[in-house]
Protein backbone atom coordinates (compact mmCIF):
# COMPACT_ATOMS: atom_id res chain seq x y z
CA UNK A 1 8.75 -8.25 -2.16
CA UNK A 2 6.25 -8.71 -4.57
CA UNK A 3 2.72 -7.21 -5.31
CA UNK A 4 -0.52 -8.72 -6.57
CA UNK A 5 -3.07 -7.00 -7.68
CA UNK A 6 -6.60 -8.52 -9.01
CA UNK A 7 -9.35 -7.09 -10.76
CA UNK A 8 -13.11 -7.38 -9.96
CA UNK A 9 -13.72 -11.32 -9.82
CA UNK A 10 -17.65 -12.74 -8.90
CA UNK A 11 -17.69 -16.40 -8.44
CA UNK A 12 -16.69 -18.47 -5.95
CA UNK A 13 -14.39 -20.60 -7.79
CA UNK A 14 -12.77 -17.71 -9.50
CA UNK A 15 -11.71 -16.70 -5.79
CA UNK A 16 -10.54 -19.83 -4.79
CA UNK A 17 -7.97 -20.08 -7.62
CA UNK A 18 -6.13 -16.54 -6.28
CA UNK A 19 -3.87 -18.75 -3.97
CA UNK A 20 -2.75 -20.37 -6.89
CA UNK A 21 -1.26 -17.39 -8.40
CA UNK A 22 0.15 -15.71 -4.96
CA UNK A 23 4.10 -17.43 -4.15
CA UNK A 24 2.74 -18.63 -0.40
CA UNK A 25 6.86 -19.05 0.60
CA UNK A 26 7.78 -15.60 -0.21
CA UNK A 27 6.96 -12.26 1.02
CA UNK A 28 3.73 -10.26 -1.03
CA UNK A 29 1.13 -7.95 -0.74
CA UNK A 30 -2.43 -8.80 -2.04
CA UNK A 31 -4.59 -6.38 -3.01
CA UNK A 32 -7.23 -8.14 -3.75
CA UNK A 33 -10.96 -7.71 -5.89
CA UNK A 34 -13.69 -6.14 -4.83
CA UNK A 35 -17.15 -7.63 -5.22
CA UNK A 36 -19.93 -6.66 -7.15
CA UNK A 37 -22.07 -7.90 -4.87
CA UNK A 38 -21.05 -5.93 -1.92
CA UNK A 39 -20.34 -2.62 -4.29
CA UNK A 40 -24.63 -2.73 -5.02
CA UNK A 41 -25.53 -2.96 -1.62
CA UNK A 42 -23.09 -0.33 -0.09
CA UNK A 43 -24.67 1.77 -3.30
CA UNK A 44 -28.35 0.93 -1.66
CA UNK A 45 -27.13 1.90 1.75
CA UNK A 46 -25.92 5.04 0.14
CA UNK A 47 -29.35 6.09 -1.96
CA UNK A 48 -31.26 5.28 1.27
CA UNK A 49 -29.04 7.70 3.54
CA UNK A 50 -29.46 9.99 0.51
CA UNK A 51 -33.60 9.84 0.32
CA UNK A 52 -33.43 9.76 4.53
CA UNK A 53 -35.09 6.70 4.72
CA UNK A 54 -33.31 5.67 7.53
CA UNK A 55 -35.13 3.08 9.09
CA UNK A 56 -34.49 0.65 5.88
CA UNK A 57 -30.67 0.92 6.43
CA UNK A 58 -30.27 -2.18 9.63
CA UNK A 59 -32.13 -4.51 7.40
CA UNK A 60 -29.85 -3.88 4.30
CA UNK A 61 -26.47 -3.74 6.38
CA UNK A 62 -28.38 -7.32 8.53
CA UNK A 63 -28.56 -8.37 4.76
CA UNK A 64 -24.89 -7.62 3.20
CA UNK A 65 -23.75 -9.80 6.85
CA UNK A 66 -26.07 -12.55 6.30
CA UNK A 67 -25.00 -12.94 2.32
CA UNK A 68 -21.38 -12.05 3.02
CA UNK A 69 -21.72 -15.26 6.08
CA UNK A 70 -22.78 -17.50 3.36
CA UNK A 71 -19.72 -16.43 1.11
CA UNK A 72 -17.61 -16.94 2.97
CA UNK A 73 -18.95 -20.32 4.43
CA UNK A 74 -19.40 -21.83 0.53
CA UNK A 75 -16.03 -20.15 -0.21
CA UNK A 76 -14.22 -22.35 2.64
CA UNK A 77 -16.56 -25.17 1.79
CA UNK A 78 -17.44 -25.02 5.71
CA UNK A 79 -20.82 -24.04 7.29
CA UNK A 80 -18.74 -21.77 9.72
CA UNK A 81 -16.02 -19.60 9.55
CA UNK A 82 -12.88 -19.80 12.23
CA UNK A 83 -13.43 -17.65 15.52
CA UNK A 84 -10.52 -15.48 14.53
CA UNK A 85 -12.12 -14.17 11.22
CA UNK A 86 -15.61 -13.91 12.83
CA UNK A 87 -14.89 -11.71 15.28
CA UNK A 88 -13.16 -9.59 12.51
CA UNK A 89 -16.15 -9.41 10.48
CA UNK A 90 -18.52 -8.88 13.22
CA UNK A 91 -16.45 -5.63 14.24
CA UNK A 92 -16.41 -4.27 10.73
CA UNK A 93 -20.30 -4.48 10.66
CA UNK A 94 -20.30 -3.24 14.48
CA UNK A 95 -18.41 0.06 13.10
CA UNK A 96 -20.69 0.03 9.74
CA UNK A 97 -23.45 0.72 12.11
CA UNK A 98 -21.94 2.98 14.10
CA UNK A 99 -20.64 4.97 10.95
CA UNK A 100 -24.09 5.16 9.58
CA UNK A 101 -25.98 6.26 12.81
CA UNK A 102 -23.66 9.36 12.84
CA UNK A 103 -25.61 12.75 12.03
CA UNK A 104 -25.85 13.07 8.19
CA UNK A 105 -23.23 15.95 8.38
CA UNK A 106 -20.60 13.75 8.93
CA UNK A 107 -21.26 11.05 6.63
CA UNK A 108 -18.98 11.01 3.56
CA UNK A 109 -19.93 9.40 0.62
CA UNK A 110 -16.28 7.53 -0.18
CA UNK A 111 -15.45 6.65 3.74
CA UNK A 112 -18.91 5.05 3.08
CA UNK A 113 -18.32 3.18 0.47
CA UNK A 114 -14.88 2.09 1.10
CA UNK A 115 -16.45 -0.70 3.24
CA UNK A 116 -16.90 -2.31 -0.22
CA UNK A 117 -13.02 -3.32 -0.57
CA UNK A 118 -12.52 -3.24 3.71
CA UNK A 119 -15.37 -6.38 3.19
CA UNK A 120 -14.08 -7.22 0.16
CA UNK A 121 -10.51 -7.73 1.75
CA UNK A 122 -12.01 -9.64 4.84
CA UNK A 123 -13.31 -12.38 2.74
CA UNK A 124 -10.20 -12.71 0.78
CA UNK A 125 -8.25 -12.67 4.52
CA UNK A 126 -11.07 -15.11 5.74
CA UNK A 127 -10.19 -17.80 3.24
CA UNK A 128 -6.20 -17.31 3.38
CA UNK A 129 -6.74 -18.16 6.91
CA UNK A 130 -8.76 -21.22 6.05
CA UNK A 131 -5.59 -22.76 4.09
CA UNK A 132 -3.61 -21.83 7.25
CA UNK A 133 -1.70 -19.12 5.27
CA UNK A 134 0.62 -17.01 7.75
CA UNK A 135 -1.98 -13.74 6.67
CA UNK A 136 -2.21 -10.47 8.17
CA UNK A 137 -4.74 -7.82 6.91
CA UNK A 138 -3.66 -4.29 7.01
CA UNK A 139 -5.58 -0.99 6.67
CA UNK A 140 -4.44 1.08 4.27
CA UNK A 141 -6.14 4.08 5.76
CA UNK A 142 -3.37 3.96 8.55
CA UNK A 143 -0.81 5.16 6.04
CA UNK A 144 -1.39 5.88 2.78
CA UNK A 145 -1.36 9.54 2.74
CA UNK A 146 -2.75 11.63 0.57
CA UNK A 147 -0.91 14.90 -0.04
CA UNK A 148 -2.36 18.61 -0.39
CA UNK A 149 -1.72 18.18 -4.28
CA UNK A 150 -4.58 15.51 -4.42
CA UNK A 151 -1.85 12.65 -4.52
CA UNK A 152 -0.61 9.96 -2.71
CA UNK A 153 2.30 11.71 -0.28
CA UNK A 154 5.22 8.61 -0.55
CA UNK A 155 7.46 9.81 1.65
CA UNK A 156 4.89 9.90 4.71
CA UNK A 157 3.03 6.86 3.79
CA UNK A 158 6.72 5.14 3.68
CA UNK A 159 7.07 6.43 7.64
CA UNK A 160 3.25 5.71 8.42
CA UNK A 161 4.41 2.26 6.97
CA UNK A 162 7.59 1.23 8.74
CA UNK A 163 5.67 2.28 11.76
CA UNK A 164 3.03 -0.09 10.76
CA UNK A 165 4.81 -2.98 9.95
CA UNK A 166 7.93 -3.10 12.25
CA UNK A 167 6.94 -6.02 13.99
CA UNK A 168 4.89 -7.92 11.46
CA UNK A 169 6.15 -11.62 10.58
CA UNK A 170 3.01 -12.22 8.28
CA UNK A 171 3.64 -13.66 4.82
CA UNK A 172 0.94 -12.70 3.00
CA UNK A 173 -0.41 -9.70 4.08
CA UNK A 174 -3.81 -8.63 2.29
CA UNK A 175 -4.40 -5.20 1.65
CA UNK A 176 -8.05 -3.54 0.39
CA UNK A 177 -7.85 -1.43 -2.63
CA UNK A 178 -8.27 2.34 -3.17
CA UNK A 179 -8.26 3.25 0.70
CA UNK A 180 -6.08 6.38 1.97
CA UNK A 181 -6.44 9.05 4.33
CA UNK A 182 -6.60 12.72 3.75
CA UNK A 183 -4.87 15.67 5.55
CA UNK A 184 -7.71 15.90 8.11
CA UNK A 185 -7.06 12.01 8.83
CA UNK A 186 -10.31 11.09 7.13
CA UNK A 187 -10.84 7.78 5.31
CA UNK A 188 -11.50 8.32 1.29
CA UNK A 189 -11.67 6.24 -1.32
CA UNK A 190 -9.70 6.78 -4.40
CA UNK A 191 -11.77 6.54 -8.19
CA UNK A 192 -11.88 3.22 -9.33
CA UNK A 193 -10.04 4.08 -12.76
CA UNK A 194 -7.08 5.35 -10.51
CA UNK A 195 -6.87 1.42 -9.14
CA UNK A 196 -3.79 0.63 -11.11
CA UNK A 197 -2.10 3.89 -10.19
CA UNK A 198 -3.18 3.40 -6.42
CA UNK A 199 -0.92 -0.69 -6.83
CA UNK A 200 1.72 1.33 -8.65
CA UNK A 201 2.37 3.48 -5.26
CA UNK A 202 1.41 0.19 -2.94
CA UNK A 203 4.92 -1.19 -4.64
CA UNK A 204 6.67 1.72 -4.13
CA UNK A 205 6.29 2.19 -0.82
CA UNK A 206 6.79 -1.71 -0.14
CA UNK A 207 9.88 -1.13 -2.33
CA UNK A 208 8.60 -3.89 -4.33
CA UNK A 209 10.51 -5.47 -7.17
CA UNK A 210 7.80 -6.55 -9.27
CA UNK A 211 3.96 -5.41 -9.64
CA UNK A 212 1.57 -7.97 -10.82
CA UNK A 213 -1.92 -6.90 -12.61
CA UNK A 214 -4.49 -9.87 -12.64
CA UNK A 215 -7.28 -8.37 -15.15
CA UNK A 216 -10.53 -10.71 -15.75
CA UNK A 217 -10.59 -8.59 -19.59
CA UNK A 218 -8.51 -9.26 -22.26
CA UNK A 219 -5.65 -7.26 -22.50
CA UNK A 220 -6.85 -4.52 -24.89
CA UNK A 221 -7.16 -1.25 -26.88
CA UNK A 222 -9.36 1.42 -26.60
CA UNK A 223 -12.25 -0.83 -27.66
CA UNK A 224 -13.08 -3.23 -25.22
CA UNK A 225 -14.23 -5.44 -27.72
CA UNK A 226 -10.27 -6.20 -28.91
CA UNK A 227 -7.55 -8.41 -27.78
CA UNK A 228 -4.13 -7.01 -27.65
CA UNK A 229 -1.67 -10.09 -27.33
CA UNK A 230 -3.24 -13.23 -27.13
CA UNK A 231 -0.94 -14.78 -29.93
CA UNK A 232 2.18 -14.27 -27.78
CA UNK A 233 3.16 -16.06 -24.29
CA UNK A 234 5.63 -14.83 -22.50
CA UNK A 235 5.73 -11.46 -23.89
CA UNK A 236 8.52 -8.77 -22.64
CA UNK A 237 9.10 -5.45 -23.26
CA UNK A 238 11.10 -2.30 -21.82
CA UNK A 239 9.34 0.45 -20.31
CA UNK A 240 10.08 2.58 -23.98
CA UNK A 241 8.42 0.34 -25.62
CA UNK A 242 5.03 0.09 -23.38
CA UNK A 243 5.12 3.79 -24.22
CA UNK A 244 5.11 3.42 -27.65
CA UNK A 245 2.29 0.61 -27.92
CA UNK A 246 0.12 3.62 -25.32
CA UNK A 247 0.61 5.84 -28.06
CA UNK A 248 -0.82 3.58 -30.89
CA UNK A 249 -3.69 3.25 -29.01
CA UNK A 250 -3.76 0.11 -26.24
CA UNK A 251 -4.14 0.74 -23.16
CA UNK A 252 -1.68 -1.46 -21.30
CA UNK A 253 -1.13 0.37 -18.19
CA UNK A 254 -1.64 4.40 -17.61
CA UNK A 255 1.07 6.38 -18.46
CA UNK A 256 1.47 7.35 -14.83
CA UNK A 257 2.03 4.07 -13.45
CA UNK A 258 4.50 3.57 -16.52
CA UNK A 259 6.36 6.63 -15.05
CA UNK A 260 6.49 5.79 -11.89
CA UNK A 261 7.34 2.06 -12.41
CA UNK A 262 10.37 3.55 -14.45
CA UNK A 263 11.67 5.07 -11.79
CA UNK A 264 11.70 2.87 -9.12
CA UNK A 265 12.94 -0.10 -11.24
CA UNK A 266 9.69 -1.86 -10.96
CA UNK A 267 8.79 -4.57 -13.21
CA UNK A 268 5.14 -4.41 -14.39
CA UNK A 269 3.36 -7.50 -15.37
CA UNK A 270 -0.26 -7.76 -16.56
CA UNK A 271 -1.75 -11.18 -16.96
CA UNK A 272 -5.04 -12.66 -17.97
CA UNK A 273 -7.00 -14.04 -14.52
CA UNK A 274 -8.46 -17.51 -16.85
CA UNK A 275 -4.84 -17.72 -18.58
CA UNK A 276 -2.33 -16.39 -17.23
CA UNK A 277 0.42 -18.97 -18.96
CA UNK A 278 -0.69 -17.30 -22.51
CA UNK A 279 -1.65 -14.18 -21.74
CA UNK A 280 1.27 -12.42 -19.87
CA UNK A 281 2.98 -8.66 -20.83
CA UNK A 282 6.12 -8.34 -18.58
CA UNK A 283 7.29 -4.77 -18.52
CA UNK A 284 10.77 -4.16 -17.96
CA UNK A 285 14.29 -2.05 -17.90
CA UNK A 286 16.05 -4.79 -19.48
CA UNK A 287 17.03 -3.75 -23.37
CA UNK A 288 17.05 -6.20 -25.93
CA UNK A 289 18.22 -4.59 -28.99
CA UNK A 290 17.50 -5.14 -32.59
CA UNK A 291 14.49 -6.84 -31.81
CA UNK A 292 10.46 -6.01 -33.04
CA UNK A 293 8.17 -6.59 -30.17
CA UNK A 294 4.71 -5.52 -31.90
CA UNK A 295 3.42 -4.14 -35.12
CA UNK A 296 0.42 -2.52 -33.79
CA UNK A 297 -2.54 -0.97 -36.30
CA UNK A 298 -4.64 1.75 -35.57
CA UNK A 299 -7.75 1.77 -37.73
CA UNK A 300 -10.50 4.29 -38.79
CA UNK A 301 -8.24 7.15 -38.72
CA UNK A 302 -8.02 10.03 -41.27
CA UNK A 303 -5.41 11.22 -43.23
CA UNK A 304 -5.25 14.62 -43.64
CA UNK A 305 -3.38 17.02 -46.70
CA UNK A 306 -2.99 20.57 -45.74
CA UNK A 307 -1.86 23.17 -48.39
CA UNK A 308 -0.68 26.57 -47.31
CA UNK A 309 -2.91 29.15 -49.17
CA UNK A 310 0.25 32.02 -48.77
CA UNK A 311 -1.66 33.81 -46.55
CA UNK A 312 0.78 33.14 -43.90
CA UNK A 313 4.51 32.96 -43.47
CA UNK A 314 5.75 28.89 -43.33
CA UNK A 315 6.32 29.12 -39.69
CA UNK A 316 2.82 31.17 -38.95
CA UNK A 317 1.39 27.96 -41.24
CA UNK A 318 2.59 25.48 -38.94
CA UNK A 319 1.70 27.50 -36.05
CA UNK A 320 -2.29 27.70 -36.74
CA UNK A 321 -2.33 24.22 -37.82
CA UNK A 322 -1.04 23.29 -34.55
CA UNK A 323 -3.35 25.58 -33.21
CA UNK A 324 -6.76 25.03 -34.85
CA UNK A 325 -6.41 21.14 -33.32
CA UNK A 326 -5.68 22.34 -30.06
CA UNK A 327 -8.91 24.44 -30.28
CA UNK A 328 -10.71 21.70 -30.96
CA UNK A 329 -8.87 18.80 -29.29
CA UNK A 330 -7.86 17.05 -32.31
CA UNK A 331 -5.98 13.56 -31.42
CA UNK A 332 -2.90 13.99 -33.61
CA UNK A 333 -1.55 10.30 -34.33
CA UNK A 334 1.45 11.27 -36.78
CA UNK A 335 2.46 14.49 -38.75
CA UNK A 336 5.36 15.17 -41.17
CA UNK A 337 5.44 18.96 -42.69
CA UNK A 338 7.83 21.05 -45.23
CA UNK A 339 6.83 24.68 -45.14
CA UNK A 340 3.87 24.87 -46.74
CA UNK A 341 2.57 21.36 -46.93
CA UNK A 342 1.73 19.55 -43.78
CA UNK A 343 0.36 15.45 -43.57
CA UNK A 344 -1.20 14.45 -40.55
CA UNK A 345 -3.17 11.20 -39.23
CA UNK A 346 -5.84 12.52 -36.57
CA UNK A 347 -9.34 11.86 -35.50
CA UNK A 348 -10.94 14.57 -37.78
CA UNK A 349 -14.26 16.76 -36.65
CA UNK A 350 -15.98 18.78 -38.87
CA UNK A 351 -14.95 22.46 -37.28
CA UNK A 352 -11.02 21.40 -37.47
CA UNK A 353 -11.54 21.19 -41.16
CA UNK A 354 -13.91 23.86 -41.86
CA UNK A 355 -11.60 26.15 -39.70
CA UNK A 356 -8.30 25.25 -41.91
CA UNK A 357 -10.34 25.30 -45.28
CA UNK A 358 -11.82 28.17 -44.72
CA UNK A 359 -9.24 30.36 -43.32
CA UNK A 360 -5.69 30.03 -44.67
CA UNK A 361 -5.40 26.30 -46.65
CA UNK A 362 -6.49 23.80 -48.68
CA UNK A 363 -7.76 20.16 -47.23
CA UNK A 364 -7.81 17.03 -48.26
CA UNK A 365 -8.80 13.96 -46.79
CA UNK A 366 -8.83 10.62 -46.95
CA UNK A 367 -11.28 8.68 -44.56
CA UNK A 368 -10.93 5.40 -42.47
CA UNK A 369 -6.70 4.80 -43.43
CA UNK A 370 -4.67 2.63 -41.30
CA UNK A 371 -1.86 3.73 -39.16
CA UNK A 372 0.75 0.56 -38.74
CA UNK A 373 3.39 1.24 -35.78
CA UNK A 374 6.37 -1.24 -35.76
CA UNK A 375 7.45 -1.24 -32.43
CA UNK A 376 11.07 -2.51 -30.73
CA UNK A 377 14.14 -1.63 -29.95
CA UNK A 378 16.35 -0.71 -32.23
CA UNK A 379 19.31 1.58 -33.45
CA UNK A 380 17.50 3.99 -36.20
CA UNK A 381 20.94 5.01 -37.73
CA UNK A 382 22.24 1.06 -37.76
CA UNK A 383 19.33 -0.76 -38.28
CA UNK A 384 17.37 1.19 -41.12
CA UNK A 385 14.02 -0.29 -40.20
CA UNK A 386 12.66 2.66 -42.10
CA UNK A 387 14.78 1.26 -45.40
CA UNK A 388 13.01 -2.29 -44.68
CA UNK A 389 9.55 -1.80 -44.22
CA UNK A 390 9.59 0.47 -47.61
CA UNK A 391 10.89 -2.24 -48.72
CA UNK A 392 8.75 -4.53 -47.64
CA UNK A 393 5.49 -2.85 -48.49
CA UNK A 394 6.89 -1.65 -52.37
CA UNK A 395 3.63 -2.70 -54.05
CA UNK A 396 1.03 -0.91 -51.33
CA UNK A 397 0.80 2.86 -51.39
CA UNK A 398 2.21 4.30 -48.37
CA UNK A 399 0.53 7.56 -48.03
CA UNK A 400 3.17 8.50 -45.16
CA UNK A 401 6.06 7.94 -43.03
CA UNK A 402 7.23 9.00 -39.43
CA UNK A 403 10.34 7.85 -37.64
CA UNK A 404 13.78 9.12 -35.78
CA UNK A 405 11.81 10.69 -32.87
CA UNK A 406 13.20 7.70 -30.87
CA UNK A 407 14.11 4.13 -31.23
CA UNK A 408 11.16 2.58 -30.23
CA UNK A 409 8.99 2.81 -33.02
CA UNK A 410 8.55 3.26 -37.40
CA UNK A 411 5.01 4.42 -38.30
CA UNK A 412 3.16 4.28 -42.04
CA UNK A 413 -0.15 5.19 -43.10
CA UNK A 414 -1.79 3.28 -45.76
CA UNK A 415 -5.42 3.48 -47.08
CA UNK A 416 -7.69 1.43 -45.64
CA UNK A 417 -8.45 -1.47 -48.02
CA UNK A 418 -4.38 -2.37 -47.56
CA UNK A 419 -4.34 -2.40 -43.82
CA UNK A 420 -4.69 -6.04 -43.61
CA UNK A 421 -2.22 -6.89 -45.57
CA UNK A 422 0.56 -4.19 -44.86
CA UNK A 423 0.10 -6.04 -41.45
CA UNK A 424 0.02 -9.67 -42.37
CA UNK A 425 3.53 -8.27 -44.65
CA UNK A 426 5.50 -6.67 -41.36
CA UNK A 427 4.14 -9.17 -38.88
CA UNK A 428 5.53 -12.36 -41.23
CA UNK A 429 8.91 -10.35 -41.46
CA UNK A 430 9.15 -8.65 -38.25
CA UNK A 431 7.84 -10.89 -35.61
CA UNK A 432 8.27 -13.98 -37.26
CA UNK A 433 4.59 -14.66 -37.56
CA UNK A 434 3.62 -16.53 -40.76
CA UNK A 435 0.02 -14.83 -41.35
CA UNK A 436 0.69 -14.25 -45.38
CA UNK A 437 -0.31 -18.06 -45.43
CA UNK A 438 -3.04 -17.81 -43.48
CA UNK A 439 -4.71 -14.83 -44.34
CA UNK A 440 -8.02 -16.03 -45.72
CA UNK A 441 -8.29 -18.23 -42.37
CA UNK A 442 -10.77 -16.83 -39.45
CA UNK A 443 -6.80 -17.19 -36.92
CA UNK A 444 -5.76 -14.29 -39.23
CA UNK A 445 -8.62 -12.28 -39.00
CA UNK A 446 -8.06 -13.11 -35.28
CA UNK A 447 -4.47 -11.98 -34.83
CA UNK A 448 -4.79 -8.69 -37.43
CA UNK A 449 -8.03 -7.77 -34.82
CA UNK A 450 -5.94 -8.46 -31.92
CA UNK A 451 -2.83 -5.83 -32.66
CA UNK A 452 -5.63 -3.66 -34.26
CA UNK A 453 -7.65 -0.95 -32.72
């Protein structure tokens, strides 16, 4: 069993290439996108149950069916749709209007607006049923459970599912995103930015052996501006060392559904919708050893020198340094320490330093350095990575090293003005990239942006 799980699409001929990417001859579960479309005109349904102008809300639900009947019929390229999905969509809007006529006291906002990805699934369904796909569409809110600790409850859903599904022969069965059920058997919707988590326990409880993430972004890092791997095509890595490219900075999955994947022996991949044959991360268990995967740059961080004034005893030092960014949620990125000295690469504010400098050391910083992660799987005591990349960078300052917590990654910290080409140095050596001969060309300036943050 496989899972497939796409991101917010818009046009018509984005939708028509999901088949495409779906194996029609195996088993999988489709969670497919939600439109934009439909998302703004629940919203409007929404504000005008919210103001109580009531008598507005037929002609805006009349709308969403008359635009979502053109959809559908420009989506199948056929001026009507097949009885069978009709009467489908005619019963969703039937209970739409019910739902909305109900006194105000029992309307809730997210059973509301999860008819944005019940619709949304219909008109992926409607299609699939145009190609004469063997579809079924299920509702999620008939057994994924959410638990009294706010989370999804896998060990009901998995018995509200085998219930469910006992006698179903479909092969593609589609199933709308975010939808669960609380303990008081009402429909919610989950937040959007919990979407990937909410595929992550769709494959568990399908006992899936592979997730699928179809983003319409580039695969990036905290700025959404930045591609991650758009140099590399068929890119695999274990589940250590997604972890490790997190913690520089990219946001490839969340943690969570990193976790989770881990444990059930789930492979993770996340492709690019518009290319997915150059623009794939698979995420695996599989080790391959001695082998760098990524050298990965964080940028405009700050390197910071803290002196122990002898005001406190070494381990009292360490203590309040640890403590003075916790007060003022410092991101730490590395840190190396002897008793009295400690080195750190963090996000700096203003109070962090003004509380250390003014209480018990002496600070100095250095603005804007780069942190460089190199980023694999390796044997620390064997392979000596640290040994090679001092090596390797012997004419740039390196301000700091960090590595030996595990055998995923070696971190440095140089200034900022040698960031570019400490990179272009461990990428040529390390991942067999030759960038030192290009590194005056706008594809350098390209590749160092894309492993950058």
């Amino acid at each position: 069993m496989k899972i497939y799980s796409f991101e917010t699409i818009t046009s018509i001929e984005d939708v028509r290439q999901i088949p495409s990417y779906v194996p029609l001859g195996e088993q999988v579960v489709l969670i497919p996108p939600s439109f934009p479309w439909i998302k703004d005109q629940m919203q409007d349904i929404a504000i005008s149950l919210y103001n109580f102008d009531l008598g507005k809300i037929p002609s805006l639900i009349d709308g969403l069916k008359t635009k979502t009947a053109e959809f559908i019929s420009r989506l199948a390229d056929a001026p009507e749709s097949c009885p069978a999905t009709s009467s489908v969509i005619e019963n969703l809007f039937q209970t739409l209007h019910s739902f909305v006529n109900r006194p105000l006291n029992q309307i809730k906002d997210k059973e509301l607006l999860s008819f944005t990805e019940r619709l949304s699934g219909l008109i992926i369904y409607s299609y699939f049923k145009h190609l004469k796909v063997n579809v079924s569409l299920l509702d999620p809110s008939l057994f994924v459970c959410i638990g009294s600790n706010s989370k999804i409850d896998t060990e009901k859903s998995a018995e509200c599912l085998r219930t469910l599904i006992q006698d179903q022969d479909a092969t593609v069965s589609i199933l709308p995103a975010r939808i669960c059920k609380n303990g008081l058997e009402e429909t919610i919707l989950m937040p959007a930015k919990l979407r990937t988590l909410y595929a992550t326990h769709i494959a568990i409880l399908f006992h899936a052996e592979e997730l699928t993430f179809y983003t319409t972004k580039q695969m990036s890092s905290a700025s959404p501006d930045e591609d991650v791997c758009s140099q590399f095509k068929d890119y695999t890595i274990t589940y250590n060392e997604a972890k490790s490219i997190i913690n520089a900075g990219f946001n490839l999955v969340p943690k969570a559904c990193l976790d989770l994947a881990g444990q059930h022996g789930i492979n993770l991949r996340i492709s690019n919708y518009y290319n997915p044959n150059k623009q794939t991360i698979t995420i695996t268990k599989t080790s391959t050893m001695n082998q760098i995967k990524a050298v990965v740059t964080r940028k405009n961080a700050d390197y910071l020198q803290i002196h122990s004034s002898g005001n406190l005893m070494p381990f009292q030092f360490l203590t309040k340094v640890m403590a003075v960014c916790g007060d003022f949620k410092t991101p730490i990125h590395l840190i190396s320490s002897s008793s009295v000295n400690i080195s750190m690469a963090v996000e700096l504010s203003s109070e962090t330093f003004h509380q250390m400098e003014n209480q018990f050391a002496s600070v100095s910083v250095e603005k804007d350095i780069s942190v460089i992660h190199i980023i694999g799987q390796f044997d620390q005591e064997k392979e000596n990575v640290e040994v090679k990349v001092i090596d390797l960078l012997k004419d740039i300052p390196i301000l700091m090293i960090s590595y030996g917590s595990d055998n995923n990654s070696v971190s440095v910290v140089v200034s900022k003005d040698m960031g570019e080409k400490a990179q272009a140095i461990l990428m040529d050596n390390f991942a067999g990239q030759d960038f030192m001969k290009r590194n005056v060309a706008p594809r350098f300036r390209e590749a160092y942006s894309a492993m950058s943050i």
